[in-house]
N, C-alpha and C. Protein backbone atom coordinates (compact mmCIF):
# COMPACT_ATOMS: atom_id res chain seq x y z
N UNK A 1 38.72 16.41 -65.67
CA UNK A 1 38.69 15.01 -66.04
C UNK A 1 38.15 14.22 -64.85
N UNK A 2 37.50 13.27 -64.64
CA UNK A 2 36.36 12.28 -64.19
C UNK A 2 37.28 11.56 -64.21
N UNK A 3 36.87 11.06 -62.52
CA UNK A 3 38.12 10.07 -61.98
C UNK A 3 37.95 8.29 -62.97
N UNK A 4 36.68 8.08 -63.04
CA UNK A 4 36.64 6.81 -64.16
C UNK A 4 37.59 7.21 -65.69
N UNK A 5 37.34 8.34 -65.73
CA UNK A 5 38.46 9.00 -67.25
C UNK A 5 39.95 8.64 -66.63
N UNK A 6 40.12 9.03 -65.61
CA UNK A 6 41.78 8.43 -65.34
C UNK A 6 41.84 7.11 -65.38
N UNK A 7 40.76 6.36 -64.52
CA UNK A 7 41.08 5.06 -64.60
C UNK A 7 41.65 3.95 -66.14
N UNK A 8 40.25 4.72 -67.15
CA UNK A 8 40.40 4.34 -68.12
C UNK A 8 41.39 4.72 -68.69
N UNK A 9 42.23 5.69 -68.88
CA UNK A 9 43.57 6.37 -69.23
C UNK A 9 45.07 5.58 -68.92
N UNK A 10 44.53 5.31 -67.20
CA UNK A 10 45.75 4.26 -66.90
C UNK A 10 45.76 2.58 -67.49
N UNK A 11 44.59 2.46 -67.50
CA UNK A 11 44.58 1.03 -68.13
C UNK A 11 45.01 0.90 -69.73
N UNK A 12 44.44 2.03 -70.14
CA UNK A 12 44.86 2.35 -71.79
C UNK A 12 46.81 2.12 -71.88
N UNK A 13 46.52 3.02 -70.60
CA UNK A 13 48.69 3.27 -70.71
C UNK A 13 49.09 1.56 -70.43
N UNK A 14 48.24 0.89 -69.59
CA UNK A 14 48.84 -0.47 -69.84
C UNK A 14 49.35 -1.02 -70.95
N UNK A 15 48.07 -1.22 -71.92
CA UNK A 15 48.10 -1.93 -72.75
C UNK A 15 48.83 -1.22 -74.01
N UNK A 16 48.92 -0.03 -74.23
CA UNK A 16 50.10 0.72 -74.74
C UNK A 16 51.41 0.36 -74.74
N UNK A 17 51.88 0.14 -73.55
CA UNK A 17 53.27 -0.59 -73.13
C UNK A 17 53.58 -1.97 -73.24
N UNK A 18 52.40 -2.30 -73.37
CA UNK A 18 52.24 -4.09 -73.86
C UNK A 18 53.12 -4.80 -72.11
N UNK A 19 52.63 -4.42 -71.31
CA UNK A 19 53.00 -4.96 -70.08
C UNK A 19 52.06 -6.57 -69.62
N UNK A 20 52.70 -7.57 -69.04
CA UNK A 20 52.18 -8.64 -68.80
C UNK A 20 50.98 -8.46 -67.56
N UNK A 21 51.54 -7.49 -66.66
CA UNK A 21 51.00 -7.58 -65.41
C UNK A 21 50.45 -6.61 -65.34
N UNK A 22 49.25 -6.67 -64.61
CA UNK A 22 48.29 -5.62 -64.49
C UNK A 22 47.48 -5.85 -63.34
N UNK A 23 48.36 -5.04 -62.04
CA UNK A 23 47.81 -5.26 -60.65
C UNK A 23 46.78 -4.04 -60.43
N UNK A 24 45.34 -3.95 -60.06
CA UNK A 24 44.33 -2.95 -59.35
C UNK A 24 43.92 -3.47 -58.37
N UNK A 25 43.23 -2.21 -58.02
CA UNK A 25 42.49 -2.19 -56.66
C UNK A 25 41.12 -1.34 -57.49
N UNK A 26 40.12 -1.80 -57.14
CA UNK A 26 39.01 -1.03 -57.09
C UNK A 26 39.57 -0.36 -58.59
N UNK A 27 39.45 -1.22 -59.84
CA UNK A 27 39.51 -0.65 -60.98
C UNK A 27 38.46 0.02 -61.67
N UNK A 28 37.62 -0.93 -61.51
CA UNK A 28 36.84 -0.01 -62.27
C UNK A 28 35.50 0.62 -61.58
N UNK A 29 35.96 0.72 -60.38
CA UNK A 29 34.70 1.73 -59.49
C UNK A 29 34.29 2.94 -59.88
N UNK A 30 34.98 3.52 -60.85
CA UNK A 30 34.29 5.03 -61.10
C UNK A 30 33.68 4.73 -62.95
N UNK A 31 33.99 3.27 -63.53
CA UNK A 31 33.99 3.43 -65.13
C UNK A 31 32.24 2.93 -65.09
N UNK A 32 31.96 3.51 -66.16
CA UNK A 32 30.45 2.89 -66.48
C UNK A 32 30.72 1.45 -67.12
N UNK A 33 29.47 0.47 -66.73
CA UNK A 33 29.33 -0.72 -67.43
C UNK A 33 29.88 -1.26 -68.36
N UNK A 34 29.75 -0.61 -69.55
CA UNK A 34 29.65 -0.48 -71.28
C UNK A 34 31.17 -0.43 -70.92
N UNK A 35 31.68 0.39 -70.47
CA UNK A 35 33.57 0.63 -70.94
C UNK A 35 34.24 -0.47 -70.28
N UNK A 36 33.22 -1.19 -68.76
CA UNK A 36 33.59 -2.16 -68.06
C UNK A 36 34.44 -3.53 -69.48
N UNK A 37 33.32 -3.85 -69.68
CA UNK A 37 32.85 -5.07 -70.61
C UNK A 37 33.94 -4.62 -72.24
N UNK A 38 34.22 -3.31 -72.86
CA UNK A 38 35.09 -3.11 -73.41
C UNK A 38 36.73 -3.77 -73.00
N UNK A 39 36.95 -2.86 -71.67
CA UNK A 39 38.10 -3.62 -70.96
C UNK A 39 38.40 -4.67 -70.65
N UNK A 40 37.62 -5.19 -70.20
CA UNK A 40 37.50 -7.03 -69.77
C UNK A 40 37.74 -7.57 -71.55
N UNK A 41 37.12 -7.53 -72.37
CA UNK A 41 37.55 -7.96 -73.79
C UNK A 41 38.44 -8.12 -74.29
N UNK A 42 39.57 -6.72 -74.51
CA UNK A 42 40.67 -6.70 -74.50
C UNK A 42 41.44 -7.18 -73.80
N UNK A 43 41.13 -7.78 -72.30
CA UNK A 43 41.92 -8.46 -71.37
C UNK A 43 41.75 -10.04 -72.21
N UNK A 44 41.18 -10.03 -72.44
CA UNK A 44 40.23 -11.31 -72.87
C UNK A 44 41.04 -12.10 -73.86
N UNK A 45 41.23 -11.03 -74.91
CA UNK A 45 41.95 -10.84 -75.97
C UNK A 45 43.58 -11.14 -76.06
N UNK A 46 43.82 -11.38 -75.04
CA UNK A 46 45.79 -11.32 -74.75
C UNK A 46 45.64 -12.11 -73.66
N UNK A 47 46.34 -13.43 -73.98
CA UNK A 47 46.24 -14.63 -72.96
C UNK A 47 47.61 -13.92 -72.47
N UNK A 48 48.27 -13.36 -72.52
CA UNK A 48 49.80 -13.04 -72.54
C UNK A 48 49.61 -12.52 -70.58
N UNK A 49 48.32 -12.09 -70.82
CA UNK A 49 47.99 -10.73 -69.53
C UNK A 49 48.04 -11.51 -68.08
N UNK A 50 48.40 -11.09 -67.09
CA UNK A 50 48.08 -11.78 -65.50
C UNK A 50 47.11 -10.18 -65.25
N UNK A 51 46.02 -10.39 -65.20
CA UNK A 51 45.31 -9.23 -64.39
C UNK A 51 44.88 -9.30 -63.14
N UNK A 52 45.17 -8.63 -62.02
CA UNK A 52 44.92 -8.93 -60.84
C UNK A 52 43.86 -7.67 -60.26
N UNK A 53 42.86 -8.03 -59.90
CA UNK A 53 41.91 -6.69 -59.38
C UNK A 53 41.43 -6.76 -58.05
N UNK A 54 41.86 -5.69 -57.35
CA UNK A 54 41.05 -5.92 -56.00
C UNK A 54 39.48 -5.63 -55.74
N UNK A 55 38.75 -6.23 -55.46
CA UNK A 55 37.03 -5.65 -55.91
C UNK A 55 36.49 -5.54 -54.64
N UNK A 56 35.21 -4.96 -54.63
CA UNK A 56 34.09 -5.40 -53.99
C UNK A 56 32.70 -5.86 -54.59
N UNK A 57 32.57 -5.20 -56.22
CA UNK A 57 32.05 -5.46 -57.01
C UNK A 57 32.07 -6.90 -57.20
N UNK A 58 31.07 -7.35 -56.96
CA UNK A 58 30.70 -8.84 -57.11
C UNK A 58 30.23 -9.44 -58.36
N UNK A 59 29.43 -8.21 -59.08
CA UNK A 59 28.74 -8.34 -60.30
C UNK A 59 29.74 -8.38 -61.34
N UNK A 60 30.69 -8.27 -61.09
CA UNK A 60 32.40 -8.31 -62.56
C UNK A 60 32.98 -9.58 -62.09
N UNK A 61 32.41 -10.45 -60.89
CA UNK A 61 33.65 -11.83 -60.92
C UNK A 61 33.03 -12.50 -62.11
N UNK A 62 31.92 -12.85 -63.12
CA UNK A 62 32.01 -13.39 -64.11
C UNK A 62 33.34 -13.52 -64.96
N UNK A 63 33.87 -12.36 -65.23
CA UNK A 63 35.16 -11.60 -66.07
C UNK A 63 36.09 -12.93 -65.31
N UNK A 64 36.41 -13.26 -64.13
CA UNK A 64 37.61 -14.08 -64.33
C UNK A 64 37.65 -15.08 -64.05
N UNK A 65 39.37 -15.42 -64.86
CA UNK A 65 38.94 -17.36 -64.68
C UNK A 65 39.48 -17.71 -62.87
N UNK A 66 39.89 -17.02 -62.26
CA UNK A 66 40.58 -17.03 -61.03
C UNK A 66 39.65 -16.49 -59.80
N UNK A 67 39.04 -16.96 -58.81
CA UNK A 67 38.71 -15.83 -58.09
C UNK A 67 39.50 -16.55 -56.59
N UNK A 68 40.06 -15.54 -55.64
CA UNK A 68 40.00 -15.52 -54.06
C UNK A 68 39.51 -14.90 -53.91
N UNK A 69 38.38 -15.21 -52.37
CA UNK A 69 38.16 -14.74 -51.58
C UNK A 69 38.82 -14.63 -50.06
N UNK A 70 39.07 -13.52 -49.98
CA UNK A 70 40.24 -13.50 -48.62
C UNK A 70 39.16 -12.48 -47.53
N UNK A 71 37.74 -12.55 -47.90
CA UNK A 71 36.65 -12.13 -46.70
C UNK A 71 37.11 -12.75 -45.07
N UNK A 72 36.75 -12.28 -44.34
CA UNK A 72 36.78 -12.79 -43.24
C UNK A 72 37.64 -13.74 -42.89
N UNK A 73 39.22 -13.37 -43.56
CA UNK A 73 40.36 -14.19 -43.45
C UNK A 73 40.25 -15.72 -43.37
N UNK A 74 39.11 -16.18 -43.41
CA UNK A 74 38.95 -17.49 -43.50
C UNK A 74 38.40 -18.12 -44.93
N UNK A 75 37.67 -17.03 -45.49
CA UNK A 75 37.21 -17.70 -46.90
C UNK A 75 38.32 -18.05 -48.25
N UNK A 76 38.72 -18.94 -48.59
CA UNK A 76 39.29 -18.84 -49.64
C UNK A 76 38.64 -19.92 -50.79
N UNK A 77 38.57 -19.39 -52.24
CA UNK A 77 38.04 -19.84 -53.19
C UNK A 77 39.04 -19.68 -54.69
N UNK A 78 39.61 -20.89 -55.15
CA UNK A 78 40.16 -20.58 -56.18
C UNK A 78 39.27 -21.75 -57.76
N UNK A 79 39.15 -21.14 -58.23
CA UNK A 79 39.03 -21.34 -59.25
C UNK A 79 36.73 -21.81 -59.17
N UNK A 80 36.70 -20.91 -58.35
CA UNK A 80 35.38 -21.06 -57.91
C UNK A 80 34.80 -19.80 -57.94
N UNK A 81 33.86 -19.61 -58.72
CA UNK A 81 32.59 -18.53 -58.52
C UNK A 81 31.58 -18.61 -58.05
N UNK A 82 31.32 -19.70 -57.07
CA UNK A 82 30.33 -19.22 -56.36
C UNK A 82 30.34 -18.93 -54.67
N UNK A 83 31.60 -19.18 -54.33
CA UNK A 83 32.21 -19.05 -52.72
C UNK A 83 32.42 -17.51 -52.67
């Protein structure tokens, strides 16, 4: 099994359990695009959710309504996508 197959497995087990909170790091670094944009939907889908992701992927901050940046301990940006 393909470490993006676990990823997707654990996120599945989230939403299985119907849990509010959903803390990652580097979630979806091993998933392809297509399953990206699946997941984000279903997040999408349940205002109920707090999803928290740690990234480096820059190209997925579209996906939220929240972003910090905690770069260079000095940047911080909330509710801003372009900082």
């Amino acid at each position: 099994m393909s470490t993006g197959q676990r990823q997707k497995i654990n996120i599945a087990r989230h939403f299985y359990r119907n849990n509010n909170v959903l803390i990652c790091d580097e979630a979806f670094s091993n998933i392809d695009s297509d399953s990206v944009k699946k997941i984000f939907n279903n997040i999408a889908l349940n205002d109920n959710i707090l999803f928290i992701n740690i990234t480096h992927h820059l190209n997925d901050l579209n996906y939220y309504d929240e972003i910090i940046n905690l770069s260079e301990r000095k940047n911080y940006a909330k509710n801003s996508k372009e900082n």
